[in-house]
Protein backbone atom coordinates (compact mmCIF):
# COMPACT_ATOMS: atom_id res chain seq x y z
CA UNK A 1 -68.51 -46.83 87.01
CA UNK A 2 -65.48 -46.94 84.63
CA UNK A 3 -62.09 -47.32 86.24
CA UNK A 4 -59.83 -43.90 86.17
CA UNK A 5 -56.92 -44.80 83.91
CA UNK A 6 -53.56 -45.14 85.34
CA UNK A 7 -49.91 -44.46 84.69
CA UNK A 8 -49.75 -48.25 85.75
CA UNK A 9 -52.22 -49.09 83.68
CA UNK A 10 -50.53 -47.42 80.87
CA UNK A 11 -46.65 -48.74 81.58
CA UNK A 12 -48.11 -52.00 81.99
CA UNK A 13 -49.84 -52.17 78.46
CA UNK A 14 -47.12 -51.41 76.62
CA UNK A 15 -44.52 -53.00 78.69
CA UNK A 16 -42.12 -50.33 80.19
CA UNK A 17 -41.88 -48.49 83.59
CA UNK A 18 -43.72 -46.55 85.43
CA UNK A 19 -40.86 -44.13 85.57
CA UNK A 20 -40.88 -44.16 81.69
CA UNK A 21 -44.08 -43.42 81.53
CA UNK A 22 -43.90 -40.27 83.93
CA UNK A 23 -41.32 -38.50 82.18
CA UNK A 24 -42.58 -38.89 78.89
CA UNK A 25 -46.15 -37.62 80.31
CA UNK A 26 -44.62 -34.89 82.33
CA UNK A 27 -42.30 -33.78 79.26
CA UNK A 28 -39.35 -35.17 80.63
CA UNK A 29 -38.58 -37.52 77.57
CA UNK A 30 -35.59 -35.88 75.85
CA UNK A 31 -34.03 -35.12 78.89
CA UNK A 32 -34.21 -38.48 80.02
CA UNK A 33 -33.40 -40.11 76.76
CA UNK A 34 -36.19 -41.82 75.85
CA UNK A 35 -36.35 -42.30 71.90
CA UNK A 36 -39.03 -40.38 69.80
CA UNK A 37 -40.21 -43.26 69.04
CA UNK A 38 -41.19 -45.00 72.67
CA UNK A 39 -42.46 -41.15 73.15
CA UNK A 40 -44.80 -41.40 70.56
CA UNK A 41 -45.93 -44.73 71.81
CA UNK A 42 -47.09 -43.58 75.28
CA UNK A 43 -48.55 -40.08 73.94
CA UNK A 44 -50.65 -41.63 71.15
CA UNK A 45 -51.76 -44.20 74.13
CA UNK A 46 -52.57 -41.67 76.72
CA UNK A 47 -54.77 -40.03 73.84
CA UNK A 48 -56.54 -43.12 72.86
CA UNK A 49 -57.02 -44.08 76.58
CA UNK A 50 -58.05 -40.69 77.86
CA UNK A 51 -55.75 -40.37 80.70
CA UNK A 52 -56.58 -37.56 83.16
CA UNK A 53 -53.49 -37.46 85.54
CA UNK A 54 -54.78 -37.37 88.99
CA UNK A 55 -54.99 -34.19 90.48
CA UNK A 56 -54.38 -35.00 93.93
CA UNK A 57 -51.12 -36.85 92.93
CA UNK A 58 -49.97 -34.33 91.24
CA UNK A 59 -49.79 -32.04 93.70
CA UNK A 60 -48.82 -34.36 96.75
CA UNK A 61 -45.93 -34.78 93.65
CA UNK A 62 -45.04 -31.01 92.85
CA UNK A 63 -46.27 -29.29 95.91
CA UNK A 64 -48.57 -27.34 93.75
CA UNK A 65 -52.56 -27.45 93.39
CA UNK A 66 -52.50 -24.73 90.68
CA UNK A 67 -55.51 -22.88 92.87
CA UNK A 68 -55.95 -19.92 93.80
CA UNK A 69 -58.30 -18.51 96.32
CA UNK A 70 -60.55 -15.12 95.85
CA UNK A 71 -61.93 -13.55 98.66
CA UNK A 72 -64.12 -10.17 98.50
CA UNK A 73 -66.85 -8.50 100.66
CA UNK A 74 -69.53 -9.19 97.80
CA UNK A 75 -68.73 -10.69 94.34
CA UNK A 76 -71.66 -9.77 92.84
CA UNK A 77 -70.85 -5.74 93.19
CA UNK A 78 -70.06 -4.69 89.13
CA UNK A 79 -65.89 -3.78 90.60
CA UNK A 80 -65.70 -7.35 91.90
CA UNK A 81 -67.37 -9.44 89.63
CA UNK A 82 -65.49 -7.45 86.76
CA UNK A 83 -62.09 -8.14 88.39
CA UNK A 84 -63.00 -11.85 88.64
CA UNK A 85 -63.64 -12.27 85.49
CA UNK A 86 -60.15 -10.51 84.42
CA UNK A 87 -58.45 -12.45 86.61
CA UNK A 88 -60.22 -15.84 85.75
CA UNK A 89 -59.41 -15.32 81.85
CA UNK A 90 -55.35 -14.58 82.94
CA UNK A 91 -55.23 -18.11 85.17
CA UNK A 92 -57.12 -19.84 83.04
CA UNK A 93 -54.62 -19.31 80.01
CA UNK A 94 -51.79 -20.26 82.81
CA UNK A 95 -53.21 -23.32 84.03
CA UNK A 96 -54.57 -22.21 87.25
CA UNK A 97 -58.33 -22.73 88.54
CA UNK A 98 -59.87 -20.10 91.13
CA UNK A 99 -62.02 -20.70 94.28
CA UNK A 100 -64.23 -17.36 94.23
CA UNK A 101 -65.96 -16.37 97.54
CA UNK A 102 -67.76 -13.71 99.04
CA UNK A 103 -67.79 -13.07 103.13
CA UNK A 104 -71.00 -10.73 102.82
CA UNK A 105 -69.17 -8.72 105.55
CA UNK A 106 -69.48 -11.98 107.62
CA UNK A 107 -65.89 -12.05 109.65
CA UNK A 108 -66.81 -16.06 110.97
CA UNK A 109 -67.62 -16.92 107.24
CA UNK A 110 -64.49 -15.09 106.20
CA UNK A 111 -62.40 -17.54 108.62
CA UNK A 112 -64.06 -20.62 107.72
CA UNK A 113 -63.52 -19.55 103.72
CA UNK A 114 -59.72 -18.95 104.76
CA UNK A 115 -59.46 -22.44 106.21
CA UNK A 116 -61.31 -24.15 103.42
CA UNK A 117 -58.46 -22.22 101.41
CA UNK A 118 -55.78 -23.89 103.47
CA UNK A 119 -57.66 -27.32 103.61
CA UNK A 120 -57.52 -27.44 99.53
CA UNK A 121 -53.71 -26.19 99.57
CA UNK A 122 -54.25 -23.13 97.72
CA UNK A 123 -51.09 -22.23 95.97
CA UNK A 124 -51.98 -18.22 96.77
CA UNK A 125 -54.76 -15.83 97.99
CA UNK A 126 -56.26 -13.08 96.71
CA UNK A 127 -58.21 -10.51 98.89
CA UNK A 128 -59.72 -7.38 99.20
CA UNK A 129 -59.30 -7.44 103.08
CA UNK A 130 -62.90 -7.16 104.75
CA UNK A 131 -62.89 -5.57 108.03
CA UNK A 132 -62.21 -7.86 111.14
CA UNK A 133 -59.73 -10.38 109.21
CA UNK A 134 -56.38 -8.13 109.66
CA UNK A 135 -55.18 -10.81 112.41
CA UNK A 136 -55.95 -14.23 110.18
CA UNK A 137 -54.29 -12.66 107.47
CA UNK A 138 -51.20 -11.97 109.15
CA UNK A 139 -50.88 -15.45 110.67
CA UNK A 140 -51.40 -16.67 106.95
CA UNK A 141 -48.57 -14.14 105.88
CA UNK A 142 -46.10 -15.51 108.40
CA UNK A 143 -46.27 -18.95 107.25
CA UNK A 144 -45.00 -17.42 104.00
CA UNK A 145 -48.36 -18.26 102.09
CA UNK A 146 -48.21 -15.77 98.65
CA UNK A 147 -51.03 -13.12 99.47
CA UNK A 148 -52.18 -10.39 97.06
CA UNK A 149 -54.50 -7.64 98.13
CA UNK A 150 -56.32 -5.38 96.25
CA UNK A 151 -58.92 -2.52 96.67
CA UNK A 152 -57.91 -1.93 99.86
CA UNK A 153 -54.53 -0.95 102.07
CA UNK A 154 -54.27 -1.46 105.55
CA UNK A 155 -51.22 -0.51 107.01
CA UNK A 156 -50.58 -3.33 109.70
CA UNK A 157 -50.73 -5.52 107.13
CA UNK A 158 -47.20 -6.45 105.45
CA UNK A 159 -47.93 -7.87 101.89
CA UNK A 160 -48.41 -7.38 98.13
CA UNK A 161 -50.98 -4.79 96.54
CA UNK A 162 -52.64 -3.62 93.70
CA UNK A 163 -54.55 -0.76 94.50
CA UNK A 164 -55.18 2.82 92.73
CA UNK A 165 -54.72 6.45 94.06
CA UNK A 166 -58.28 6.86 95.91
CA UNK A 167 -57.33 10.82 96.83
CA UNK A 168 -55.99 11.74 93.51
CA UNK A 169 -59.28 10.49 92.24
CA UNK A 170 -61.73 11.86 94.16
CA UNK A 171 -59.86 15.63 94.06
CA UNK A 172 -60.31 15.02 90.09
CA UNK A 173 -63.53 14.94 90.51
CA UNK A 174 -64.23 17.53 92.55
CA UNK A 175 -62.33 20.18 90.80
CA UNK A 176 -64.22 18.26 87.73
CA UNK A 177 -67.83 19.53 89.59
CA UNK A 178 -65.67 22.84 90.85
CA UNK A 179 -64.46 24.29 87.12
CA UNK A 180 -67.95 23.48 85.74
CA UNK A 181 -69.93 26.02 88.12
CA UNK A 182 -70.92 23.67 91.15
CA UNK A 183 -70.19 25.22 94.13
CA UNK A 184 -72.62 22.75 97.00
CA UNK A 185 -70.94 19.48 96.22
CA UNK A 186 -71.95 16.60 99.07
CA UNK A 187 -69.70 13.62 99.55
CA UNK A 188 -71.82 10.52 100.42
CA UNK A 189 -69.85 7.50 101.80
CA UNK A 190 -69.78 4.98 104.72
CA UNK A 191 -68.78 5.48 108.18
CA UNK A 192 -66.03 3.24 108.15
CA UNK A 193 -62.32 2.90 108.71
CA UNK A 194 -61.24 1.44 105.89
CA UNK A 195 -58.15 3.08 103.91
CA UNK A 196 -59.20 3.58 100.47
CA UNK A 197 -62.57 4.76 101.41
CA UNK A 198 -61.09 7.21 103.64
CA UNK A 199 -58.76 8.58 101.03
CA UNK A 200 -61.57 9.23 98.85
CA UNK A 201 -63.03 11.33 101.17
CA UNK A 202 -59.70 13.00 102.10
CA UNK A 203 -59.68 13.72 98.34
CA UNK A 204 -62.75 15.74 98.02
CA UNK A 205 -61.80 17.66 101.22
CA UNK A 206 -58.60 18.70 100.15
CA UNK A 207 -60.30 20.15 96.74
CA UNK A 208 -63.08 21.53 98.52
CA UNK A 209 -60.54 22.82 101.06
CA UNK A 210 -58.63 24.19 98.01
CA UNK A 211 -61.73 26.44 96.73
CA UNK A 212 -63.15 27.45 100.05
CA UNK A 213 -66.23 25.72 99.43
CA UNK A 214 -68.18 24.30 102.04
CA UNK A 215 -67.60 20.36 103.00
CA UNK A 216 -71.17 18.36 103.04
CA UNK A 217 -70.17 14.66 103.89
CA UNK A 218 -72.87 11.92 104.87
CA UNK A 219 -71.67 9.06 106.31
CA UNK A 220 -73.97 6.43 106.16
CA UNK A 221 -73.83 3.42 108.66
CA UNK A 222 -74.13 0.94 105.93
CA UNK A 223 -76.01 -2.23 106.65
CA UNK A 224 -78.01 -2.35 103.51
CA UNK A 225 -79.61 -0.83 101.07
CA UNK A 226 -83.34 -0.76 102.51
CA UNK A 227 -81.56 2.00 105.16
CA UNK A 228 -79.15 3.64 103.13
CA UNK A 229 -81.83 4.62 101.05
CA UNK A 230 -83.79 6.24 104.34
CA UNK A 231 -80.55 7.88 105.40
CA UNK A 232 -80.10 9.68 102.18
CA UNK A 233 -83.72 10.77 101.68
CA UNK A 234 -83.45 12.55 105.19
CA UNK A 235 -79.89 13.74 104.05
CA UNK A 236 -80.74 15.62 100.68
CA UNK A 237 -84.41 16.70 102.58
CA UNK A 238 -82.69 18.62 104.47
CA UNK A 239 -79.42 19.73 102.40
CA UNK A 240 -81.72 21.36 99.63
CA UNK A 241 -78.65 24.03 99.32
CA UNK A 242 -76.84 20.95 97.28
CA UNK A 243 -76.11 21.07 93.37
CA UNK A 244 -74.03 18.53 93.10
CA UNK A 245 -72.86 14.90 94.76
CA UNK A 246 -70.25 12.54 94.90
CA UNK A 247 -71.02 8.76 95.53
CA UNK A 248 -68.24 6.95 97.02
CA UNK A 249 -68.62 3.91 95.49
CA UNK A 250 -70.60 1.51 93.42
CA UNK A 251 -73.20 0.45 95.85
CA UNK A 252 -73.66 3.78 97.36
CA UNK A 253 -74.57 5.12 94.50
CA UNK A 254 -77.19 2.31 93.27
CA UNK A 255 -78.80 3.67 96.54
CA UNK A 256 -78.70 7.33 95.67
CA UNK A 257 -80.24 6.92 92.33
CA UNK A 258 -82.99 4.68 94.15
CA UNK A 259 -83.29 7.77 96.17
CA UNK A 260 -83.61 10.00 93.79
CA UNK A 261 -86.59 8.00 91.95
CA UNK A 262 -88.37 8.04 95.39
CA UNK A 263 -87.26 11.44 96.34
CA UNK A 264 -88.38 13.21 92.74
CA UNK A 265 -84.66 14.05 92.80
CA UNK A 266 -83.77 14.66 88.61
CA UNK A 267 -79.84 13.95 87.83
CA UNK A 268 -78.53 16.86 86.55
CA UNK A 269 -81.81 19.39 86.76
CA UNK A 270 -81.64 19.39 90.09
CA UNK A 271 -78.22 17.70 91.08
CA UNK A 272 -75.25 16.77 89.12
CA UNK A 273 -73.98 13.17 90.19
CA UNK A 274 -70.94 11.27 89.93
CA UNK A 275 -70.52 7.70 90.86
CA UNK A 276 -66.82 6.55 92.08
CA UNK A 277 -66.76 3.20 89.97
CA UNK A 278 -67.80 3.02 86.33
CA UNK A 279 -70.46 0.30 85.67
CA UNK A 280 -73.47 -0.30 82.62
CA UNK A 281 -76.15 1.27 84.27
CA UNK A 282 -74.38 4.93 85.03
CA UNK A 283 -74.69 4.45 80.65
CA UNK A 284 -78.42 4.11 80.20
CA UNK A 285 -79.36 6.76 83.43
CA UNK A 286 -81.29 9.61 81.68
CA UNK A 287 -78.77 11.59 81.08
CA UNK A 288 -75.71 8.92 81.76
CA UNK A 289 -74.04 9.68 84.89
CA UNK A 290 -70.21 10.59 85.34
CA UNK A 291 -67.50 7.87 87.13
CA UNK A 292 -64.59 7.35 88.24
CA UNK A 293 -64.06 4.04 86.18
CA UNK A 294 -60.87 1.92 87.73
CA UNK A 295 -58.91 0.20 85.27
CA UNK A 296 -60.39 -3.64 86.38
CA UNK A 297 -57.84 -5.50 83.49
CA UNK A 298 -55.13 -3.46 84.63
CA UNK A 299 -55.59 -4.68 88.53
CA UNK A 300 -55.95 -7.96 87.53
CA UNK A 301 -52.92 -8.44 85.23
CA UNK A 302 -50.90 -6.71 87.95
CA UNK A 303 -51.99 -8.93 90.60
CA UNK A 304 -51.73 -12.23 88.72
CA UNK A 305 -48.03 -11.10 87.90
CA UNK A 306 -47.21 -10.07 92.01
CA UNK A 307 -48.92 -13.37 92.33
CA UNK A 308 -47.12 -15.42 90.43
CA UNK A 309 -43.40 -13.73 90.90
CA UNK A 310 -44.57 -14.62 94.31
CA UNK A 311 -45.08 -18.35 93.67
CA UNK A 312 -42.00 -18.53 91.31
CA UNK A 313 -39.75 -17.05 94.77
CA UNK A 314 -41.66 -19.53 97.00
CA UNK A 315 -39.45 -19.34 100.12
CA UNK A 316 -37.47 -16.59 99.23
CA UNK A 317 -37.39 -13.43 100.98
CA UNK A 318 -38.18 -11.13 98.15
CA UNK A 319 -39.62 -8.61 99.60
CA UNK A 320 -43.62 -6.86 98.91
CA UNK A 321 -44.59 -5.23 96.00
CA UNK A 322 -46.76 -1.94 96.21
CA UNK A 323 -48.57 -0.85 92.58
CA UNK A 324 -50.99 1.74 92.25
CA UNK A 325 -52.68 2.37 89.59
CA UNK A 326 -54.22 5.46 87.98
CA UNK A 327 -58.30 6.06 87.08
CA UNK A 328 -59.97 7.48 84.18
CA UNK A 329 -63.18 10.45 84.86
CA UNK A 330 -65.42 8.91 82.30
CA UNK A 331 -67.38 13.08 81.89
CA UNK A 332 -71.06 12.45 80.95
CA UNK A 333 -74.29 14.99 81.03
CA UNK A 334 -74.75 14.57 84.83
CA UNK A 335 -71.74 16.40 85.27
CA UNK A 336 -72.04 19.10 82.79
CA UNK A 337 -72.13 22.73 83.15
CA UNK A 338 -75.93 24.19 83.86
């Protein structure tokens, strides 16, 4: 194997210091006084030599790893996987790398990804909290680590977040399904304490509430999609009065349009349909289905900047940062008047 170039290795071939070489590699040269021409010297040798500073050194050096560690239920979900991707691009043009992991609502696995975290010295964390990992989050908070969160709020928890106005959303959307004749709109979600999902149901109660309609809400106990799917063919069996649904999110509604292929259910003829969460295949649905689409470059520019104001004020008390964001109603034919 060929031996890693070193700074020594470098000083010692041309016959200066160690310290020479450092600040002329870490762009220290004019502030140091080292000539333009002893600069050129060790840049034109680090290029012909390949030098790769060592990464490990570096940040034993600056403090800093320049990683960042990404932590969601399920990365593979279109919301996720799009805000990864956003956020990669941004850290990627800054210099950062990014540790992406999913807990698949596994609280142990979510520990032992936390403490891998740690164990690489992570500069920050990103998270949409999962349920169960309030307490290791706080304990990571009080040792001043930077921590973003996103998707989610949960009040306990004192931090930074990016997250966008669940009960504006979903009352948008009702009165969307309201003004255009539907007067049996269900609200299918997940039994589950979680803050943003129950402010998209408090949404679409408050609208409903608003036009004396009546409130149909199925909450599924969500373990996967094999019995979501045989929750919601019982549920819309026996709600035939329906005309119209709301899918809380993503997932939920991946297993409502499963549903409807077993059920005979058509979008539209029979109920109108929109999906909180915009993703490709509410496009090619016959007709395309209607979604709340969050703004996914948005949430990840704002949460790389609360990030990195956070790193910049690294042991400052500066206080947390609360954004929220607005959604578009992306109106297609599954929504529109019979």
């Amino acid at each position: 194997m060929k031996k890693r170039v070193s700074i020594k290795d470098i000083a010692k071939q041309l016959n200066i210091s160690i310290t020479t070489v450092s600040f002329v590699i870490n762009g220290k040269a004019r502030e140091k006084n080292i000539s333009e021409a002893l600069t050129k010297k060790v840049l034109d040798l680090v290029a012909e030599l390949n030098y790769q500073p060592n990464a490990l050194a570096t940040s034993l050096r600056t403090g800093k790893t320049k990683i960042i560690g990404f932590l969601v239920d399920d990365i593979s979900e279109p919301f996720f996987s799009g805000i990864a991707r956003h956020i990669d691009e941004i850290a990627s043009n800054l210099g950062y790398k990014i540790l992406f992991s999913s807990t698949r609502n596994d609280t142990e696995k979510a520990i032992e990804l936390l403490q891998i975290f740690e164990d690489r010295h992570v500069d920050g964390y990103i998270m949409a909290l999962p349920e169960g990992l309030e307490d290791e989050v706080k304990k990571l908070i009080q040792t001043d680590a930077p921590v973003v969160l996103f998707d989610r709020y949960v009040q306990e928890v004192k931090t930074d977040y990016v997250i966008i106005d669940n009960k504006k959303s979903t009352f948008q959307a009702t009165e969307h399904l309201i003004n255009n004749g539907y007067k049996n709109i269900a609200f299918v979600t997940i039994d589950t304490q979680q803050l943003q999902m129950v402010d998209r149901l408090a949404g679409y109660e408050t609208a409903i509430e608003k036009h004396k309609l009546p409130a149909v809400v199925k909450k599924i106990k969500y373990m996967g999609s094999e019995d979501s799917i045989q929750e919601m063919i019982s549920f819309f069996k026996a709600e035939k009065q329906l005309d119209a649904v709301i899918f809380a999110a993503n997932y939920i509604c991946l297993d409502g349009l499963r549903t409807f292929r077993k059920s005979g259910i058509r979008i539209h003829k029979d109920l109108a349909v929109v999906s909180f969460d915009d993703f490709e295949i509410l496009e090619f649905c016959e007709p395309p289905v209607t979604a709340i689409a969050q703004p996914l470059e948005a949430i990840a520019e704002n949460i790389m900047k609360v990030l990195l104001n956070k790193l910049k004020k690294a042991g400052q008390n500066a206080g947390n940062t609360q954004i929220s964001l607005p959604t578009t109603l992306n109106v297609r034919p599954s929504s529109a008047k019979r």
